[in-house]
Every structure is written in structure tokens, then in C-alpha cells.
C-alpha atoms as a PDB file:
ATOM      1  CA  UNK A   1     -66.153 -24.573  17.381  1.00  0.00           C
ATOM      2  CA  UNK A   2     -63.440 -23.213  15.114  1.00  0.00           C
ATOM      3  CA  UNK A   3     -61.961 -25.207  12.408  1.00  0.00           C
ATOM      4  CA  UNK A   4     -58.940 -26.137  12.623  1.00  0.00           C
ATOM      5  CA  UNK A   5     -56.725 -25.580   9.726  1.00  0.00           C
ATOM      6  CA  UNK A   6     -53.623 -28.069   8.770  1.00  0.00           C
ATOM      7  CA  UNK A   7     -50.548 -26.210   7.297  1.00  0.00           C
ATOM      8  CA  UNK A   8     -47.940 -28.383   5.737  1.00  0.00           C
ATOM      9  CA  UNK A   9     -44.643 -27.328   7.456  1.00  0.00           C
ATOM     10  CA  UNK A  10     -42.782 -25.363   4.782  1.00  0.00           C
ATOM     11  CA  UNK A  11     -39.352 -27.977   5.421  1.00  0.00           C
ATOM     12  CA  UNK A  12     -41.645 -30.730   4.696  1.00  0.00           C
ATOM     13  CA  UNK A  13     -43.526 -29.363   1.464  1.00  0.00           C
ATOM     14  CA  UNK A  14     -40.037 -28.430   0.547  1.00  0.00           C
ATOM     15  CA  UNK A  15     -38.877 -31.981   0.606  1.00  0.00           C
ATOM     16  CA  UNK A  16     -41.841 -33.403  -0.934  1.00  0.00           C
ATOM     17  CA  UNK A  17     -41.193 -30.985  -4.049  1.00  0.00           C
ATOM     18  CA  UNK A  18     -37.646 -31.878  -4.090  1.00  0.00           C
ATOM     19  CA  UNK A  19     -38.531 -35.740  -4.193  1.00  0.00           C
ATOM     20  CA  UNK A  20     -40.948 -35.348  -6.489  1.00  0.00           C
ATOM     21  CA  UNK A  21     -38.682 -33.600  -8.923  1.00  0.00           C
ATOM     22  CA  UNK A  22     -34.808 -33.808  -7.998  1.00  0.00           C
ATOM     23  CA  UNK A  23     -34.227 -31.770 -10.766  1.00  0.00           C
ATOM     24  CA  UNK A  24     -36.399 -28.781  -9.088  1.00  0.00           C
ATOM     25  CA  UNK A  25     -33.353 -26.656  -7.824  1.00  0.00           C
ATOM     26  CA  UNK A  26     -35.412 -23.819  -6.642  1.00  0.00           C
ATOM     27  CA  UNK A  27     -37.359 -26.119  -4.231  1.00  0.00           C
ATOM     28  CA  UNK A  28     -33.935 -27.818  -2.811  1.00  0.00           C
ATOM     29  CA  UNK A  29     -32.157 -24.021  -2.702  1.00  0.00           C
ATOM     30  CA  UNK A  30     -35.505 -22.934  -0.893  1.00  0.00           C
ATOM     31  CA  UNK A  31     -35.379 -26.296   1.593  1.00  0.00           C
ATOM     32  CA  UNK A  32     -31.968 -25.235   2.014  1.00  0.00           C
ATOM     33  CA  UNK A  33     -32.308 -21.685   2.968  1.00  0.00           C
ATOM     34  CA  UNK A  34     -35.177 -22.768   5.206  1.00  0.00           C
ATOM     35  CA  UNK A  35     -32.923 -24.947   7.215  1.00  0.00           C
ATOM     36  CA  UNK A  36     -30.701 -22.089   7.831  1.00  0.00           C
ATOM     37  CA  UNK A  37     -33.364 -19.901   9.105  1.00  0.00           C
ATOM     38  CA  UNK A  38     -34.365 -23.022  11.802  1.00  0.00           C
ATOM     39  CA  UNK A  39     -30.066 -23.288  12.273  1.00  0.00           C
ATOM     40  CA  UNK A  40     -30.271 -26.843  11.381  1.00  0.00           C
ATOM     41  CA  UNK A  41     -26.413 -25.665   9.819  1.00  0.00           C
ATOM     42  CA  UNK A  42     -25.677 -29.724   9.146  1.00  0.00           C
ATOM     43  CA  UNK A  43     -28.663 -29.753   7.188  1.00  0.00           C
ATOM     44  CA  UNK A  44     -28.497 -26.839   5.046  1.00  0.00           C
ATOM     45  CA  UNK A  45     -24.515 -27.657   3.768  1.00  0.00           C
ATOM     46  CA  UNK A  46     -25.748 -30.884   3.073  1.00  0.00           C
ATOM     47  CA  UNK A  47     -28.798 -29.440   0.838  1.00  0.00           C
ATOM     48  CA  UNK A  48     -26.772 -26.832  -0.660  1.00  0.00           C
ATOM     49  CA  UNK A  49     -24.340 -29.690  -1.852  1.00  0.00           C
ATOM     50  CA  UNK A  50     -27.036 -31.408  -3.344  1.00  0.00           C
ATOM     51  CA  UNK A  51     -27.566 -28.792  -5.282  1.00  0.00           C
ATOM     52  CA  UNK A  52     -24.138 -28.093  -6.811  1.00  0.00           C
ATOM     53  CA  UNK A  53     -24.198 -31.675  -7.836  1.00  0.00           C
ATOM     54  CA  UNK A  54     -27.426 -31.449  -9.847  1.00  0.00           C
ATOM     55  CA  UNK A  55     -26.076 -27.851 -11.316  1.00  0.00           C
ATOM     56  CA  UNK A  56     -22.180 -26.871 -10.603  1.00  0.00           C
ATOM     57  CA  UNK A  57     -23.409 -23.395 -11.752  1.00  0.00           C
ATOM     58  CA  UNK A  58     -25.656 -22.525  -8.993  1.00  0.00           C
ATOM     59  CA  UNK A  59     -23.472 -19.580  -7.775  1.00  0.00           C
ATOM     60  CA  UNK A  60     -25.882 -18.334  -4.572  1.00  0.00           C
ATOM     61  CA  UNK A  61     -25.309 -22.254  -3.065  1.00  0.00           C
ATOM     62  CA  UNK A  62     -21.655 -21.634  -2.995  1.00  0.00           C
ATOM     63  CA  UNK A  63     -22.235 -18.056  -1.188  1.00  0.00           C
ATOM     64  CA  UNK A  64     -25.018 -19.434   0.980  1.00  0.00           C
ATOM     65  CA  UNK A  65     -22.805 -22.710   1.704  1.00  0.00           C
ATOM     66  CA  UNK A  66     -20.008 -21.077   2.689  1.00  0.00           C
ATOM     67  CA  UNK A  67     -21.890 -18.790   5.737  1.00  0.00           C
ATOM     68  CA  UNK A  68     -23.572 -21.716   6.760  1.00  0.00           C
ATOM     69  CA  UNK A  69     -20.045 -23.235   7.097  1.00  0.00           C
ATOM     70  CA  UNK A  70     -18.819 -20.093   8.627  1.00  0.00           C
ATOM     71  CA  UNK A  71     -21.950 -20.219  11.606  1.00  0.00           C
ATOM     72  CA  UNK A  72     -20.684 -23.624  12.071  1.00  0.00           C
ATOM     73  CA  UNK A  73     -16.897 -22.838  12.587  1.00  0.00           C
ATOM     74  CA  UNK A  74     -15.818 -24.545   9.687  1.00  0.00           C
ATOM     75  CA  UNK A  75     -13.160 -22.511   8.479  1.00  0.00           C
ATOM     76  CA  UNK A  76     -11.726 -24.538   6.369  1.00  0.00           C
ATOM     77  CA  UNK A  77     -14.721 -25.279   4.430  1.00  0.00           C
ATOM     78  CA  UNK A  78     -15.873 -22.136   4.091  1.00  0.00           C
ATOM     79  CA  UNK A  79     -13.109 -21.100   2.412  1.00  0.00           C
ATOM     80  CA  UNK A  80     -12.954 -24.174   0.241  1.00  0.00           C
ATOM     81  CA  UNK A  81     -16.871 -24.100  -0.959  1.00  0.00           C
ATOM     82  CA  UNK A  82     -16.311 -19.793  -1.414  1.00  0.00           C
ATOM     83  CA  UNK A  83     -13.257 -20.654  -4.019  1.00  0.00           C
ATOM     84  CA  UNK A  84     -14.962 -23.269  -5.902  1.00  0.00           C
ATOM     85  CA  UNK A  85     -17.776 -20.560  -6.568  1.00  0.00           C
ATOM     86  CA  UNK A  86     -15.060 -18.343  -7.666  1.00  0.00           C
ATOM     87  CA  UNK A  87     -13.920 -20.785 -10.184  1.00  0.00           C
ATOM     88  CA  UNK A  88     -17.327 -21.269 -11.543  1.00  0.00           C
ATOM     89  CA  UNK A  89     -18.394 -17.425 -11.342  1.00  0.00           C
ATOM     90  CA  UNK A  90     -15.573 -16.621 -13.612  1.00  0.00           C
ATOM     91  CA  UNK A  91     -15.750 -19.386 -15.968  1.00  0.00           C
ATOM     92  CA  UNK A  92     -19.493 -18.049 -16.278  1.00  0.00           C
ATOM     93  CA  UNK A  93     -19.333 -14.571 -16.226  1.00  0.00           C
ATOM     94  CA  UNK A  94     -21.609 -13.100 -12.705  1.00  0.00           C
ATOM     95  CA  UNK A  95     -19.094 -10.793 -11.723  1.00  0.00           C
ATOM     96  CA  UNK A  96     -21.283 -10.053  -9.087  1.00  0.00           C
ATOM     97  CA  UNK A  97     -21.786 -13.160  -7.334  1.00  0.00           C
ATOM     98  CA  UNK A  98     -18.049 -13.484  -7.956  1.00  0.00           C
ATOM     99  CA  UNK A  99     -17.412 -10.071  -5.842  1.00  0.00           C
ATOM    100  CA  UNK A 100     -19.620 -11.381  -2.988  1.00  0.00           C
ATOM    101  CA  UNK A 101     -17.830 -14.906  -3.042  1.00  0.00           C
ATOM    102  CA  UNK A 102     -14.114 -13.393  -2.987  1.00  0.00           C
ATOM    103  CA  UNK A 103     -15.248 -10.507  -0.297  1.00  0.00           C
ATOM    104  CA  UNK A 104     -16.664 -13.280   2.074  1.00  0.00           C
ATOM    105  CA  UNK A 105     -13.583 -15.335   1.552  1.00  0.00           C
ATOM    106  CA  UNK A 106     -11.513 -12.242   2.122  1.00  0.00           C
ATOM    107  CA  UNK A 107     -12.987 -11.842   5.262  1.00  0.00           C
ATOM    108  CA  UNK A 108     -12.151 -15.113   6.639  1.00  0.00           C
ATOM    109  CA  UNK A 109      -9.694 -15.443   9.462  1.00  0.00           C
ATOM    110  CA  UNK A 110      -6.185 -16.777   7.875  1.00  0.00           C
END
């Protein structure tokens, strides 16, 4: 009879890491990202705030926010989330995140 093997589903591990350590950004970035991949949209936007509150610097939430917020046709937030990473990209420096962030707010429809 084969053995059957239990994998922890990767949202849930995620979530017990997070709530085991809410300072573990990595682990609510990655539960983040991994609700994007399922399109749980709600979800992810609400995880990738979480993170901006626990570090304001965490420039790939604000890209990865805002084209969450884009695949959910929020406009409006999109742009908003895309020009508070530009503020913080440029107070800190990553001129490359800071390109990314103004070229996907650039391509937002007006």
C-alpha cells in the first residue's frame, strides 16, 4: 500500500510563519505573492499592505501591489500604491525599483 505523504499547503505554512513572527517580511511578501499566483487579488493587496506597515521601505510590495490592483480594475489604487513607492524609492535611493514603479504607473489608463 503506498504511503501517503501530507504536504502542508504552501498558503498555509506561509501564514503559520507569518504568525509566528510578524516581523518575518519575507514569509508575508512570499504569502502574498502566493495569493496572486491562486488570483485570490483581495487577498494579496491586503498582504502586501501588511507589509508596508511593518516596513514602508519594502519597494517590490508597492510594484507587486499595484498589478494586483491593476488585475482587479482598481485604477485608482494602482496608481495611488505605484506613487507612494515612488516617494519611498527616491527618498531611498533604488533607482531601479523606482523606474519599474513610474513605468507601470505610466502605463496606466488616465
Amino acid at each position: 500500500m503506498p504511503m501517503t505523504v501530507h504536504i502542508m499547503d504552501r498558503i498555509e505554512a506561509l501564514k503559520a510563519m507569518a504568525a509566528q513572527d510578524p516581523t518575518n517580511l519575507l514569509a508575508r511578501y512570499g504569502l502574498a505573492m502566493e495569493y496572486v499566483k491562486r488570483e485570490a487579488y483581495r487577498e494579496a493587496v491586503e498582504t502586501f499592505e501588511e507589509v508596508l506597515k511593518v516596513n514602508p521601505n519594502y519597494a517590490a510590495a508597492y510594484f507587486h501591489g499595484g498589478q494586483t490592483y491593476e488585475k482587479m480594475g482598481q485604477v485608482d489604487d494602482a496608481r495611488a500604491i505605484y506613487e507612494r513607492g515612488i516617494e519611498v524609492t527616491t527618498r531611498t535611493g533604488d533607482g531601479h525599483t523606482r523606474a519599474e514603479l513610474q513605468g507601470a504607473l505610466d502605463l496606466l489608463p488616465l
